[in-house]
Protein backbone atom coordinates (compact mmCIF):
# COMPACT_ATOMS: atom_id res chain seq x y z
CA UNK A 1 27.74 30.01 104.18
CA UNK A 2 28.96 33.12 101.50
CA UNK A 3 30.61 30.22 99.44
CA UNK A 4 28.05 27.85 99.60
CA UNK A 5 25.94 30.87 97.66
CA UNK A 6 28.04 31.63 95.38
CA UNK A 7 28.35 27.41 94.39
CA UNK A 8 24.66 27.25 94.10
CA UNK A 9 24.36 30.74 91.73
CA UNK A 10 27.64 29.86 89.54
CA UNK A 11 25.98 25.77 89.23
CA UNK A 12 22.91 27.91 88.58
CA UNK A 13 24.48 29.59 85.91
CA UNK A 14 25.99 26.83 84.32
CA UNK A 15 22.86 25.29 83.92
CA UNK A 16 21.12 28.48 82.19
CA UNK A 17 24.06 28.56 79.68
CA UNK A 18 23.68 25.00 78.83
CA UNK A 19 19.90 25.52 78.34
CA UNK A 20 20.36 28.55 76.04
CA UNK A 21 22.76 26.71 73.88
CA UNK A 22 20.66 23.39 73.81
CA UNK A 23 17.92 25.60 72.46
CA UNK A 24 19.91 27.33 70.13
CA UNK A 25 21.24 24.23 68.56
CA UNK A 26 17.38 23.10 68.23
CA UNK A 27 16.73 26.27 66.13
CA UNK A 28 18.88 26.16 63.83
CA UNK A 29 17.64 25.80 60.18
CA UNK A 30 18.17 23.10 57.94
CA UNK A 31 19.14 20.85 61.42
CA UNK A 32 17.14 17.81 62.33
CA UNK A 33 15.95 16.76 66.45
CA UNK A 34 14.99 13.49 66.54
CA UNK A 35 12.63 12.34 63.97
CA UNK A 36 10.83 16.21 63.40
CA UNK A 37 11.79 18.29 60.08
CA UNK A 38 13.38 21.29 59.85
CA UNK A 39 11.96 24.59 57.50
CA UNK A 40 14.30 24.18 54.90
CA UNK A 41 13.56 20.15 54.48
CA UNK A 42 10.29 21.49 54.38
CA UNK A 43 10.99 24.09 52.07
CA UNK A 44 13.14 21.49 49.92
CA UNK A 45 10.05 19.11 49.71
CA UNK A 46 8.17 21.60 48.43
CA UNK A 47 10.29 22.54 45.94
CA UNK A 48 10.92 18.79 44.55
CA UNK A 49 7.20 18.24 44.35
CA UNK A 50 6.83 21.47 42.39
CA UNK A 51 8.96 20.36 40.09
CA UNK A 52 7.62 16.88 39.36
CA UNK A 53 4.24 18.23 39.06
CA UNK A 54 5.88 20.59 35.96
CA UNK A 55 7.89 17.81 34.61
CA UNK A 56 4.43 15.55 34.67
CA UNK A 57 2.63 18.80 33.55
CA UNK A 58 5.47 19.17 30.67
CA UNK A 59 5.33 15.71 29.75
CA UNK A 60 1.39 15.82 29.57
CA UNK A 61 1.43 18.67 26.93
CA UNK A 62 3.75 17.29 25.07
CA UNK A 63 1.67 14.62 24.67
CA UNK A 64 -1.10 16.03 23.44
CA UNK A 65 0.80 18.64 21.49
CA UNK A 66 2.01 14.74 19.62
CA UNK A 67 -1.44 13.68 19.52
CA UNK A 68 -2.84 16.63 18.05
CA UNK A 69 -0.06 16.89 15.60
CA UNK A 70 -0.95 13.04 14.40
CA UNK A 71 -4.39 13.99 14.31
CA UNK A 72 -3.71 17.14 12.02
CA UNK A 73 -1.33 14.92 10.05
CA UNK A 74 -4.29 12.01 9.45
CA UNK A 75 -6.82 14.48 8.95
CA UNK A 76 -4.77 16.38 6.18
CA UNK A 77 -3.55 12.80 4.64
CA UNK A 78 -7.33 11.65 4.68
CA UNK A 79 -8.43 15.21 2.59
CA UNK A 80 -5.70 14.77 0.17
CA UNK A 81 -6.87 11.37 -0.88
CA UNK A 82 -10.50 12.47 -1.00
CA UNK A 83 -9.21 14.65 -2.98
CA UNK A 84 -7.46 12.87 -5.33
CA UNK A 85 -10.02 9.95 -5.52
CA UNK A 86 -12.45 12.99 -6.66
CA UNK A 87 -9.82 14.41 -8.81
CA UNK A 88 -9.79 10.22 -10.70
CA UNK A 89 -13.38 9.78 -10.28
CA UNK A 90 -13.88 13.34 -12.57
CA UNK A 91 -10.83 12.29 -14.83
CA UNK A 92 -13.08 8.61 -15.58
CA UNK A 93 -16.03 10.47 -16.18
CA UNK A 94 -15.06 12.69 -18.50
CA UNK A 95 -13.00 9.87 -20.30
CA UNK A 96 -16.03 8.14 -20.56
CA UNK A 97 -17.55 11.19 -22.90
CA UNK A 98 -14.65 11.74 -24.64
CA UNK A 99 -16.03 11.11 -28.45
CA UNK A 100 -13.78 8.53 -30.59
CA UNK A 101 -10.90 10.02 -32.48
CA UNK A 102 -11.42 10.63 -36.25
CA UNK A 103 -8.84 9.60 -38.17
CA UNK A 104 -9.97 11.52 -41.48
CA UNK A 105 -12.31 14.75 -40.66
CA UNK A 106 -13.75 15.60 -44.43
CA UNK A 107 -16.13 18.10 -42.80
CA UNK A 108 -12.85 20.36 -42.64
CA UNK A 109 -11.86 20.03 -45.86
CA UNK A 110 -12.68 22.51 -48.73
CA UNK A 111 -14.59 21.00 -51.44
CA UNK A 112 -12.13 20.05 -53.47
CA UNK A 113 -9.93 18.86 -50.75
CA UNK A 114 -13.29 15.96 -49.47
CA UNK A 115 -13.78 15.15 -53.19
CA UNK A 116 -9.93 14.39 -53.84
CA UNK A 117 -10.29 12.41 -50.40
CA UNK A 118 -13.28 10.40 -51.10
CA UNK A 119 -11.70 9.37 -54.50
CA UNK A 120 -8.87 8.13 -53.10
CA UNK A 121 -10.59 6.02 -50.84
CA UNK A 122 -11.70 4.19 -53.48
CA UNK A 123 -8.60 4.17 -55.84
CA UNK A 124 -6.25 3.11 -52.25
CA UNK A 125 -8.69 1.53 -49.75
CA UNK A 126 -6.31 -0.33 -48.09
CA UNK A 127 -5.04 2.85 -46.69
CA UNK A 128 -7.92 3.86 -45.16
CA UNK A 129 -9.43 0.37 -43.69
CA UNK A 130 -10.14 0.61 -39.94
CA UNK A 131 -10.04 4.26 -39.84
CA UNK A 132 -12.50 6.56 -38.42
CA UNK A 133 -14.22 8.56 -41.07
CA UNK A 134 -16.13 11.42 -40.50
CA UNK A 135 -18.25 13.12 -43.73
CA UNK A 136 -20.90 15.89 -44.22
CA UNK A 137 -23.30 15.93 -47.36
CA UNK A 138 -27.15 15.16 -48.34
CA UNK A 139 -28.64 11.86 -47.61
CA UNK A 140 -29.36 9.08 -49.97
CA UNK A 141 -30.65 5.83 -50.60
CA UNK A 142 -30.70 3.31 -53.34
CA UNK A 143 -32.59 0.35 -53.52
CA UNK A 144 -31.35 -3.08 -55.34
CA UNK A 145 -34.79 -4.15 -57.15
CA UNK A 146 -33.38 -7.71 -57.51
CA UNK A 147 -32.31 -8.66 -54.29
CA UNK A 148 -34.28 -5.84 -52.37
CA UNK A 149 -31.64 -4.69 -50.22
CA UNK A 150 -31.46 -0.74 -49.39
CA UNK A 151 -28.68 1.16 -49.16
CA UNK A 152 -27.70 4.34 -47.51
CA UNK A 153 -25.26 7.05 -48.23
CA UNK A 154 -23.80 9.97 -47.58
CA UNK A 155 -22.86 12.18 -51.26
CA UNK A 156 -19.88 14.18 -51.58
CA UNK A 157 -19.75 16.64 -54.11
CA UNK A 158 -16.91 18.60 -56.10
CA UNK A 159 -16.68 21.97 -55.96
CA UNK A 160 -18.64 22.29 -59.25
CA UNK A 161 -21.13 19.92 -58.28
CA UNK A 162 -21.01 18.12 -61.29
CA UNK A 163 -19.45 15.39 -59.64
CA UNK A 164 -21.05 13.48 -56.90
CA UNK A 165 -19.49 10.34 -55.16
CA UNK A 166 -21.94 8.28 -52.32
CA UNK A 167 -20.08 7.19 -49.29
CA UNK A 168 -21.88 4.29 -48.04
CA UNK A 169 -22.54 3.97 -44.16
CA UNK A 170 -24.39 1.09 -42.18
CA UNK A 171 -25.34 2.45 -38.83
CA UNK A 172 -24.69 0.77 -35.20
CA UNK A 173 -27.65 -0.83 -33.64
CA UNK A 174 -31.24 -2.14 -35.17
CA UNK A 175 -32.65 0.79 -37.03
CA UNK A 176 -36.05 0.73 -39.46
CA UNK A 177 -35.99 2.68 -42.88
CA UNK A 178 -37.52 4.95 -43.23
CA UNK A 179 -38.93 5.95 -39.29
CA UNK A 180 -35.33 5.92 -38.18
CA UNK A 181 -33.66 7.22 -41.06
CA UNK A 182 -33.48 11.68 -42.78
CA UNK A 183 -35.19 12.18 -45.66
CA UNK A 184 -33.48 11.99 -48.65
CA UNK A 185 -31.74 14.94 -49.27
CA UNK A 186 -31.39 16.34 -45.79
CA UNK A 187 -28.17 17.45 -44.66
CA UNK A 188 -26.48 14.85 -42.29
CA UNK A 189 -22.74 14.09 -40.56
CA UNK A 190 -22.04 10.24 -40.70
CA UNK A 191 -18.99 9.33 -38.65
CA UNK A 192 -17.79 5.42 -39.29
CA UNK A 193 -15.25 2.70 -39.58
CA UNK A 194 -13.55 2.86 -42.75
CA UNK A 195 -14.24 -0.95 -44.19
CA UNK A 196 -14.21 -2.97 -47.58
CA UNK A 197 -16.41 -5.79 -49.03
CA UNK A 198 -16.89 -7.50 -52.23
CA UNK A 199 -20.47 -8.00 -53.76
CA UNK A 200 -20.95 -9.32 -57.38
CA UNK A 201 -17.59 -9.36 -58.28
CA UNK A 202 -16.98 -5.49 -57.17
CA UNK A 203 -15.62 -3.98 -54.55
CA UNK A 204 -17.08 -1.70 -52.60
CA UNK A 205 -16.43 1.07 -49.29
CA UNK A 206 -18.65 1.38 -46.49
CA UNK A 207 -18.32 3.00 -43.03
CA UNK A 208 -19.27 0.61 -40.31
CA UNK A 209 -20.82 0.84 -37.22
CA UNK A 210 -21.79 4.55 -38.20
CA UNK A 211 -23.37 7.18 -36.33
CA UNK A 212 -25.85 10.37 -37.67
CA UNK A 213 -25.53 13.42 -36.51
């Protein structure tokens, strides 16, 4: 009867060790039972799905870090040209007010210099044809009682004034003597293309397409 006791405690015992271990074994981190998940496949999950969200975070700033560079660099691109086509639009504009180039300036010449210059326009003519002339001096006209034809001109003087040359100008567009025209004597600037014709046998000088000042 003692033995039969002791049988049923130590089988009793057995049991209770197996039990303790069984559970043990169930603790254990990182250890799966069955189909359940442990803490540290939790734990690992977590960590993974932390990281893809920064990766797709990452990857999303990057992106717009790229767009807003390619917006910066369009936007910059874009002034630039606007600036330049403003920079050629002003360049045309004042090109278009640029006045023509003279090719001989008497007004800057001394007295004797413009008197010299005008006589050797009409000694050497062919030097000067096609030039732009520009001349300062009283105005004057002469009339051709046969054929009635009126002339204009522009007189240089020598530095004595005892000398007077007329430099002959016909003036650009349809003007009426004498409403469009100085009075005779007034102080005007002609500027002109240099230019030759022949008239009764002589040859004459007279400044084309001429503007008054």
């Amino acid at each position: 009867m003692r033995l039969r006791k002791y049988m049923v405690a130590f089988a009793m015992a057995v049991l209770l060790i197996l039990s303790l271990c069984a559970c043990k074994k169930s603790s254990e981190p990182g250890k799966r039972t069955g189909s359940g998940k442990g803490v540290q496949d939790v734990l690992d999950e977590g960590v993974a799905s932390e990281s893809t969200s920064e990766e797709a975070t990452t990857e999303e700033k990057t992106t717009e870090e790229k767009a807003d560079k390619t917006t910066e660099a369009a936007t910059e691109t874009s002034t630039e040209n606007s600036t330049e086509d403003n920079t050629t639009a002003e360049g045309q504009k004042e090109a278009t007010v640029v006045p023509p180039e003279i090719d001989v300036d008497l007004t800057k010449l001394s007295s004797t210099m413009v008197y010299s210059e005008v006589y050797n326009m009409m000694v050497d003519p062919d030097s000067y044809e096609g030039k732009t002339i520009k001349a300062y001096g009283p105005f004057s006209v002469y009339t051709d009682e046969a054929t009635g034809k009126v002339y204009f001109a522009c007189i240089i003087q020598d530095a004595t004034a005892c000398c007077s040359q007329g430099l002959e100008f016909q003036l650009a567009g349809d003007y009426t003597y004498p409403e469009d025209y100085p009075n005779v004597g007034d102080m005007i600037t002609v500027t002109g293309k240099f230019s030759t014709y022949t008239e009764d046998g002589y040859l004459y000088i007279s400044l084309l397409d001429a503007k008054l000042e």
